[in-house]
Protein backbone atom coordinates (compact mmCIF):
# COMPACT_ATOMS: atom_id res chain seq x y z
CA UNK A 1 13.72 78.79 -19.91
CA UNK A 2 11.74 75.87 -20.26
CA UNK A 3 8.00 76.53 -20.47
CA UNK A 4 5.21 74.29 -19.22
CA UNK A 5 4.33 72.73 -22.22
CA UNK A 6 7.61 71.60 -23.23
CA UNK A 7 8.02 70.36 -19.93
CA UNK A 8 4.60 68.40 -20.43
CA UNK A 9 5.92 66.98 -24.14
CA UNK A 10 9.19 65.76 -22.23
CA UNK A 11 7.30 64.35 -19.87
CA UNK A 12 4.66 62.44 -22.13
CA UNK A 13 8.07 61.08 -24.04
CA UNK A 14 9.70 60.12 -20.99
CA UNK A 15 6.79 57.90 -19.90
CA UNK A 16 6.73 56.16 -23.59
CA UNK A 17 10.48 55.38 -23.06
CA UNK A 18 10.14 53.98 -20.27
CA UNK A 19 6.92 51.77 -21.39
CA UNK A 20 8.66 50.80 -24.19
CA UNK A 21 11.19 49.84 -22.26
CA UNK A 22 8.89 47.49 -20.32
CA UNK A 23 7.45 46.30 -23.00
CA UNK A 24 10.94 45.46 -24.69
CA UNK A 25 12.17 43.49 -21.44
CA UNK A 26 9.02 41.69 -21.04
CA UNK A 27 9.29 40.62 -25.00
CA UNK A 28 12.75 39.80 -24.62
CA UNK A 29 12.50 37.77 -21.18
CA UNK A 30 9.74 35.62 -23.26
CA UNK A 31 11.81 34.91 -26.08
CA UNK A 32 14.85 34.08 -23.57
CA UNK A 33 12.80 31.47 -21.61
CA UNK A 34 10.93 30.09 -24.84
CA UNK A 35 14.98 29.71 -25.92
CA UNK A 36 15.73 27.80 -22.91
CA UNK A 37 13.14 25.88 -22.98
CA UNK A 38 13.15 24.63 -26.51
CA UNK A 39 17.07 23.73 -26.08
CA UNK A 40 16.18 21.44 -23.18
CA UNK A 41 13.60 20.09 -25.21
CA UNK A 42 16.37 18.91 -28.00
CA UNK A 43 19.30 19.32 -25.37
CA UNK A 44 17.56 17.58 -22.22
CA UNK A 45 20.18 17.64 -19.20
CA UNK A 46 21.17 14.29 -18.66
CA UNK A 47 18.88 12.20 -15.67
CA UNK A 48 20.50 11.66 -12.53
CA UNK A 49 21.79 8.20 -12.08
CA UNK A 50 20.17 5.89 -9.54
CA UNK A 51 21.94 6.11 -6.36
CA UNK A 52 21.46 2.24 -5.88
CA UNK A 53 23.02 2.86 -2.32
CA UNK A 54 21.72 -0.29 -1.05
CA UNK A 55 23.74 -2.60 -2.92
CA UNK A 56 22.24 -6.12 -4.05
CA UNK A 57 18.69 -5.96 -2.90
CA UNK A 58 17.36 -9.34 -1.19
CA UNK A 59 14.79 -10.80 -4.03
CA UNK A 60 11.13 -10.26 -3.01
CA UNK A 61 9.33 -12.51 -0.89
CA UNK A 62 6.60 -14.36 -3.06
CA UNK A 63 4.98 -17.16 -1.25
CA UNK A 64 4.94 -20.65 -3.63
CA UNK A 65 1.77 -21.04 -5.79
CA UNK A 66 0.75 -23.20 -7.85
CA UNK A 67 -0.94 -22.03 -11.21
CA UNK A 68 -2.55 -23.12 -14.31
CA UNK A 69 -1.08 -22.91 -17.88
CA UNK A 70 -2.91 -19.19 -19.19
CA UNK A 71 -2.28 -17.58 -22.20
CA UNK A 72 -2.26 -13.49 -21.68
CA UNK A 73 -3.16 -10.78 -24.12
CA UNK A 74 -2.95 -7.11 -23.59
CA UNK A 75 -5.84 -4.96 -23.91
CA UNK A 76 -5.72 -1.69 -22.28
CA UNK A 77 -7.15 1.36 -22.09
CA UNK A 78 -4.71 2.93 -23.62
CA UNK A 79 -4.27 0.79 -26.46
CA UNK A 80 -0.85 -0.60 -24.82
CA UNK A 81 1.87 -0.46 -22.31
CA UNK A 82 1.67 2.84 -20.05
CA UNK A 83 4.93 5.02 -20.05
CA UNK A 84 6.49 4.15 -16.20
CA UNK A 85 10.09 6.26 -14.91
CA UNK A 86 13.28 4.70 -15.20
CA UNK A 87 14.24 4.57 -11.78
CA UNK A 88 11.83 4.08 -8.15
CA UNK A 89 13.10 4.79 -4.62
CA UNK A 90 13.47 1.21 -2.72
CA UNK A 91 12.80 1.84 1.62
CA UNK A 92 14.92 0.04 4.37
CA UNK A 93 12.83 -1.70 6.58
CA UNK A 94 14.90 -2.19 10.21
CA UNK A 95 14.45 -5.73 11.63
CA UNK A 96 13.16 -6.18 14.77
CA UNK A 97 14.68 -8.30 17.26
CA UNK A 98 14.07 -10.39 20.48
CA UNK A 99 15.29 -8.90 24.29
CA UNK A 100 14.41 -9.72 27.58
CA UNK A 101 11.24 -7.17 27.64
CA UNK A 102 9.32 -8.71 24.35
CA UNK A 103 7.24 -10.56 26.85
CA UNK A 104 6.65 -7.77 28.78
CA UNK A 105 5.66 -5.19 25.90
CA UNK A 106 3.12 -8.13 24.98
CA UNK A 107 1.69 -8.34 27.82
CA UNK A 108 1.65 -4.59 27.78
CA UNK A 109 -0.32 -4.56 24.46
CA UNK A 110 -2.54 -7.41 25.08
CA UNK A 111 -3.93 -5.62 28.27
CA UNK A 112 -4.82 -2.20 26.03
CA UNK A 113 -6.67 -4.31 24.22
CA UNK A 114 -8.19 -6.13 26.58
CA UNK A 115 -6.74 -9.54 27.71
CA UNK A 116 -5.26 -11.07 30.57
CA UNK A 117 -1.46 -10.28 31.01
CA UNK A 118 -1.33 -13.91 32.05
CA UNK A 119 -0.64 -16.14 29.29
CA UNK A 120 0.00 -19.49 27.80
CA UNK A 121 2.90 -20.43 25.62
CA UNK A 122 3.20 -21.82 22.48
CA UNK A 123 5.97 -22.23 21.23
CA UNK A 124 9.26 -19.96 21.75
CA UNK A 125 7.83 -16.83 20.61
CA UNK A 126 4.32 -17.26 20.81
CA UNK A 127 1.85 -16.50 23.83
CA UNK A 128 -1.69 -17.05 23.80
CA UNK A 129 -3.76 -15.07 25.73
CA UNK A 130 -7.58 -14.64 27.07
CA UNK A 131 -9.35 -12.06 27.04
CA UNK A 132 -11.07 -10.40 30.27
CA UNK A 133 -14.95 -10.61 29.15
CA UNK A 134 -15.69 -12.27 26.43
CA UNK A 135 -14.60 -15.79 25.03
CA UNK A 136 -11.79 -14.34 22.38
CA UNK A 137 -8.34 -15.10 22.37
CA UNK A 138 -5.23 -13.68 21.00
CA UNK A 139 -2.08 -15.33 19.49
CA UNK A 140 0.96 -13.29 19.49
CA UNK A 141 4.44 -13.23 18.42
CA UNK A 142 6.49 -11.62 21.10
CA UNK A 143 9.19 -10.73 18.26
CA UNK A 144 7.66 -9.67 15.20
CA UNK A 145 4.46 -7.55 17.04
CA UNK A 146 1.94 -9.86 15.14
CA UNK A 147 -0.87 -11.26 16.27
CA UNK A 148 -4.27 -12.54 15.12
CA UNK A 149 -7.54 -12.44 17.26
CA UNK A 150 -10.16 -15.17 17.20
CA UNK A 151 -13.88 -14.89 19.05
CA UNK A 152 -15.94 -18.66 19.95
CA UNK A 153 -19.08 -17.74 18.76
CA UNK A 154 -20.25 -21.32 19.68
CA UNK A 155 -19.97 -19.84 23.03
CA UNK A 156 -21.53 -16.65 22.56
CA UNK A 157 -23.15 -16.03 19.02
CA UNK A 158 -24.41 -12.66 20.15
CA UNK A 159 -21.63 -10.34 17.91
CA UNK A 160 -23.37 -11.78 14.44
CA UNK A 161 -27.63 -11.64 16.25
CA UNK A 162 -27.43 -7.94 14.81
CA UNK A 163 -26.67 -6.27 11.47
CA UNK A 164 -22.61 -4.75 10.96
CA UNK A 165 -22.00 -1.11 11.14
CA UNK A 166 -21.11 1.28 7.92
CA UNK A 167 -17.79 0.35 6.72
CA UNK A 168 -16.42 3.72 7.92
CA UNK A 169 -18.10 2.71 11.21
CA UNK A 170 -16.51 -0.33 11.46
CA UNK A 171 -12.83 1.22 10.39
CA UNK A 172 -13.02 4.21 13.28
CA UNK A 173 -13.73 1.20 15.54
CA UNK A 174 -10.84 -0.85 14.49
CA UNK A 175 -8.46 2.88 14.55
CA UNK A 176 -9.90 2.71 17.90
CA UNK A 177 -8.78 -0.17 19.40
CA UNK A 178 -5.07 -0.40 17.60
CA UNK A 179 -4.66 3.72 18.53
CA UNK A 180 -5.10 2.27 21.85
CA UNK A 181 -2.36 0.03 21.94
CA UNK A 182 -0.17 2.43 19.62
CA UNK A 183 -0.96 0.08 17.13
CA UNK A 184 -2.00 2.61 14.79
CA UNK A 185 1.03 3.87 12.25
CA UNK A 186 1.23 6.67 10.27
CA UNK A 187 1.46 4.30 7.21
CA UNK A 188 -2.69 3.56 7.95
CA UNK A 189 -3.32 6.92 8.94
CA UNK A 190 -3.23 7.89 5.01
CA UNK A 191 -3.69 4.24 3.43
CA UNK A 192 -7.01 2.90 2.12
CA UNK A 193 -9.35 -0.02 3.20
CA UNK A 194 -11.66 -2.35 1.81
CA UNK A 195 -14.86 -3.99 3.13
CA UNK A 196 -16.20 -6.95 2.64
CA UNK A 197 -20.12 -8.00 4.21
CA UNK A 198 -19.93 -11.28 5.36
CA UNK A 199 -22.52 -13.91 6.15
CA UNK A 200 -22.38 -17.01 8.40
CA UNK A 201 -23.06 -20.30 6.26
CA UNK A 202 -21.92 -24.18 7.00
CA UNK A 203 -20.29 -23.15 9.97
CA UNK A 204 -17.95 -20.50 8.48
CA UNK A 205 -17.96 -16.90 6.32
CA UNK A 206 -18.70 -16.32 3.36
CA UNK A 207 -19.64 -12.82 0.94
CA UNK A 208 -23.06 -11.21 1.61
CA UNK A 209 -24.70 -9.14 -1.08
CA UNK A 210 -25.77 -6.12 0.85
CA UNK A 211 -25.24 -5.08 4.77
CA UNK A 212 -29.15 -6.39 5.01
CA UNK A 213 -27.69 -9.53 4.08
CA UNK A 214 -24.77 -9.76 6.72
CA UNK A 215 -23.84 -10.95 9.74
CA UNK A 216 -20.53 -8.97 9.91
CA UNK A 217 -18.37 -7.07 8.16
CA UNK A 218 -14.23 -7.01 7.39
CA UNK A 219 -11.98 -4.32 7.19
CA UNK A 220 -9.12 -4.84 5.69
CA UNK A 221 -6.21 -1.75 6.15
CA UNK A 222 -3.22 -0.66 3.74
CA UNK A 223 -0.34 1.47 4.30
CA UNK A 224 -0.08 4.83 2.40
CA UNK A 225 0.81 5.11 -0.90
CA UNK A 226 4.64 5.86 -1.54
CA UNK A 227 5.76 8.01 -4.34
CA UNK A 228 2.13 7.75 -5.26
CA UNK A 229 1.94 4.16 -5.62
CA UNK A 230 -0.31 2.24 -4.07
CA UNK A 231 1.03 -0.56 -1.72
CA UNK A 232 0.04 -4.49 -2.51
CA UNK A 233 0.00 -7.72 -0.34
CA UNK A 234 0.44 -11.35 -1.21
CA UNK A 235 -3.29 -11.68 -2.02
CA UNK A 236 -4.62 -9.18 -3.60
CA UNK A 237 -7.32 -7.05 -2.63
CA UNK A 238 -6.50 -8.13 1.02
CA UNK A 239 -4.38 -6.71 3.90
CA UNK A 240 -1.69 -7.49 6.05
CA UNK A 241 -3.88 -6.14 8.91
CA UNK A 242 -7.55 -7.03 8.96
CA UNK A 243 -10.39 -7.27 11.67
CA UNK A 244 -14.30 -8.71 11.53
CA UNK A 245 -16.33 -6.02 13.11
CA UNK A 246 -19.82 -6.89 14.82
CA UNK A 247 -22.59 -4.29 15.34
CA UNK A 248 -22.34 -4.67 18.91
CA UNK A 249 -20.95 -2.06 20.50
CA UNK A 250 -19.34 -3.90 23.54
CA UNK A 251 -15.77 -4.44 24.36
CA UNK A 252 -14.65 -7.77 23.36
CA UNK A 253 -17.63 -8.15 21.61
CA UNK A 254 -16.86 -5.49 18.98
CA UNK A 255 -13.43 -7.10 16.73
CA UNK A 256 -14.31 -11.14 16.67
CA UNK A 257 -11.38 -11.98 13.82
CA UNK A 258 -8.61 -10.50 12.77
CA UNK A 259 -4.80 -10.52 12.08
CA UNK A 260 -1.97 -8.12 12.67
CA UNK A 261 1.50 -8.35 10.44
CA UNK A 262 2.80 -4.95 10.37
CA UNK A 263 6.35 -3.99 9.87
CA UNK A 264 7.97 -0.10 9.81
CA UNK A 265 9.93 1.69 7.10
CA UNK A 266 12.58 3.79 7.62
CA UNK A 267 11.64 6.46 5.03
CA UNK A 268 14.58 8.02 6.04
CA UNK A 269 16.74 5.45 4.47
CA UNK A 270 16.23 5.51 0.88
CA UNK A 271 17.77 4.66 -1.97
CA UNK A 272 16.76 4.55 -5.96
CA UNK A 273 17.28 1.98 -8.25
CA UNK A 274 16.66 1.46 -12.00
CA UNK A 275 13.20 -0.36 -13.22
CA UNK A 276 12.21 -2.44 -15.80
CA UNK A 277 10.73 -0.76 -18.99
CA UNK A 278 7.10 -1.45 -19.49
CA UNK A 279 8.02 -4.03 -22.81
CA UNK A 280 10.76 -5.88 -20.52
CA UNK A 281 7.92 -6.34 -17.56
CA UNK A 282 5.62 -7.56 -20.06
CA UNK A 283 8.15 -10.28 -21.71
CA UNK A 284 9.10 -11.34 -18.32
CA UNK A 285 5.08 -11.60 -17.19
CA UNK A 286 3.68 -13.06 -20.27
CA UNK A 287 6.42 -15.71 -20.35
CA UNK A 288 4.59 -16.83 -16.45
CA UNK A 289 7.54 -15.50 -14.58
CA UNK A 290 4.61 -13.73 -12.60
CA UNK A 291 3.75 -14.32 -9.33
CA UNK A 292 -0.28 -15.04 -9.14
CA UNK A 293 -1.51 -12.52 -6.65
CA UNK A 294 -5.08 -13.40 -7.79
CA UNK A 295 -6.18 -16.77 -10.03
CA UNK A 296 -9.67 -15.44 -9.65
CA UNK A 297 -12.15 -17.76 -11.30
CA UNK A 298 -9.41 -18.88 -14.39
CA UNK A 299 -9.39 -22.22 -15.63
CA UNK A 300 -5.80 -24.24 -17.26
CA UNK A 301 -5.28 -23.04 -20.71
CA UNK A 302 -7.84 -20.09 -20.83
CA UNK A 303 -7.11 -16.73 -22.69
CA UNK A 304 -6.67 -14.01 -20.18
CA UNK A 305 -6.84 -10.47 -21.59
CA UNK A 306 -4.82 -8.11 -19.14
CA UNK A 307 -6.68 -4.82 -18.96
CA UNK A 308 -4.18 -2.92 -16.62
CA UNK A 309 -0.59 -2.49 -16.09
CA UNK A 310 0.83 -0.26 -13.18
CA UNK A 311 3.53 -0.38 -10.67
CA UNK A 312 3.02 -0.67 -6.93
CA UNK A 313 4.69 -0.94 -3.56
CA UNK A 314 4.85 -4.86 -2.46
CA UNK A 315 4.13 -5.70 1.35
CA UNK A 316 4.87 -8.91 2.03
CA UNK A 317 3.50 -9.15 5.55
CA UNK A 318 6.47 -11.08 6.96
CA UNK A 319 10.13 -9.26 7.74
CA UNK A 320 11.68 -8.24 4.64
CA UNK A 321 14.85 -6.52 4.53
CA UNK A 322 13.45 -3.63 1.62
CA UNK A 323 10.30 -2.06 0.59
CA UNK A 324 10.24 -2.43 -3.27
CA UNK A 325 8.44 -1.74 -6.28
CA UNK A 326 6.37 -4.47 -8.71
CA UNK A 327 4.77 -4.33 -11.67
CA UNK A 328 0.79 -5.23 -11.09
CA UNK A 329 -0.89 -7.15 -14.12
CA UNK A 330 -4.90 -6.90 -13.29
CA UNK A 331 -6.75 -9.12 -16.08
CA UNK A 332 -10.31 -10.60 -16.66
CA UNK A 333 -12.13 -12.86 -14.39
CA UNK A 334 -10.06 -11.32 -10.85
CA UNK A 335 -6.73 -12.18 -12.47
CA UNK A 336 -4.15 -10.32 -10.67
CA UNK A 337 -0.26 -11.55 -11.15
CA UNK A 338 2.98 -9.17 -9.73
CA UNK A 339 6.87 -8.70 -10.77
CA UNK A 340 9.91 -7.38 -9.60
CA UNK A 341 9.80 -4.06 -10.86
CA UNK A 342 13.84 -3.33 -10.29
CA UNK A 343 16.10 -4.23 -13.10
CA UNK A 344 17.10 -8.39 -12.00
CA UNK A 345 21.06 -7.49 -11.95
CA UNK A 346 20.58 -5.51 -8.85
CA UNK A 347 18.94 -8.37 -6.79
CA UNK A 348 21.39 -11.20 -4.97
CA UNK A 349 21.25 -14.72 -4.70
């Protein structure tokens, strides 16, 4: 017969097997998964190759510039060349095209934002219209969606008689108006924007020091960033989409400049491709295969020491067939310069 305190010792060295036991699994589970992770450390699985679905990609469109003769050094903050993947994803952009009801969708959009569906043309694609209250016009391409805004302040100087609003102000104002017109993608929904204060002088613009010194202000809008990259245009530091925003809260009175050259990604059609390594980008850029984004204030045969090196997304503003990566080379004295980022045997002729 078993008495109560044998029971009790049984019990007491039941419990210690079985935290033993614990303890034994938990030891042993942490020197499995130290194992497997030290073997993939020496034994890494192999990466999967890019899928480079696309075929040939069409080579990027960089606008011609001239530039002077500049002789680059790198300088970073890391002491080099950042470490950059092996492969990005490229985007297929669908094209739009011309039908029977562009007209009528740009009429459509010029009323939402104000103008006369009655309009003057241009050329082939392009309609000028007037708007209802105010002496603006707007210029638009029935068959790319872009158009560009202009306001006759000769006529009415009123929208630059008052200070600008905040820039945040003056970008809910602009959301405003292109939500209005569905003009408002997803892409600016989570992109960034810049501001510039502007100031009237000789009969045109040009950079104020503080809001007390403007006359208006311009937003300029960027898509979201993709894969984490940011996205760049063909001038750097400026959109594809911008508007001049007055402090007078008036329609027509409000948005006196801008432009509009927008075009979707399908970022359901995707495809990755292999990229230069940060030493071939560099070779390829300091040999002035660049494109100059930014000549900032350099002068022929200066010394240009290139501070930062990253890759970006590169928005042309006109129809392009693919979204694609570039390197970004930012340098002293507003020097930026871009290049293809994808390895040159995957682009055509």
């Amino acid at each position: 017969m078993v008495t109560l305190t044998q029971a009790s010792i049984a019990s007491r060295k039941g419990i210690r097997y079985i935290i033993y036991s614990i303890i034994f699994i938990i030891i042993a589970r942490g020197i499995i998964l130290t194992g497997i992770s030290v073997y993939k450390k020496i034994f890494p699985p192999p990466p999967t190759p890019p899928t480079v679905s696309f075929g040939k990609l069409s080579k990027l469109s960089f606008p011609e510039k001239q530039k002077p003769v500049l002789n680059f050094s790198l300088e970073t903050a890391e002491g080099g060349l950042p470490q950059f993947p092996d492969q990005l994803k490229v985007y297929f952009m669908p094209k739009q095209s011309s039908n029977l009801l562009s007209l009528d969708f740009a009429q459509d959009r010029a009323n939402r934002l104000g103008f006369n569906i009655e309009a003057q043309q241009l050329t082939e694609s392009s309609y000028k219209f007037y708007h209802k209250t105010s002496p603006s016009t707007m210029e638009s391409n029935i068959i790319t969606g872009s158009f560009s805004l202009s306001y006759d302040l000769n006529v009415d100087p009123s929208p630059i008689s008052v200070k600008p609003p905040l820039p945040e102000i003056a970008r809910n104002s602009i959301k405003s108006l292109l939500s209005g017109a569905d003009l408002y993608p997803d892409d600016f929904e989570g992109g960034r924007f810049e501001h510039n204060y502007l100031k009237t002088e000789s009969g045109g613009f040009i950079v104020a020091n503080s809001l007390s010194d403007a006359n208006i202000i311009r937003i300029d809008l960027f898509r979201k960033n993709y894969d984490n990259l940011a996205t760049v245009t063909q001038t750097a530091n400026e959109g594809n989409v911008w508007f001049m925003v007055s402090g007078i809260k008036e329609r027509g009175k409000e948005v006196i400049a801008g432009e509009y050259h927008y075009f979707p990604i399908d970022e359901t059609q995707v495809a990755t491709y292999p990229i230069k390594t940060a030493d071939m980008a560099w070779q390829e850029f300091s040999s002035a295969n660049y494109y100059p984004a930014s000549l900032g204030t350099t002068l022929e045969g200066e010394n240009i020491k290139i501070r930062k090196v990253y890759l970006a997304y590169y928005d042309a503003g006109i129809y392009t067939e693919f979204f694609q990566p570039v390197y970004v080379f930012e340098g002293d004295k507003n020097f930026v310069g871009y290049i293809p980022a994808v390895v040159t045997d995957y682009y055509g002729e």
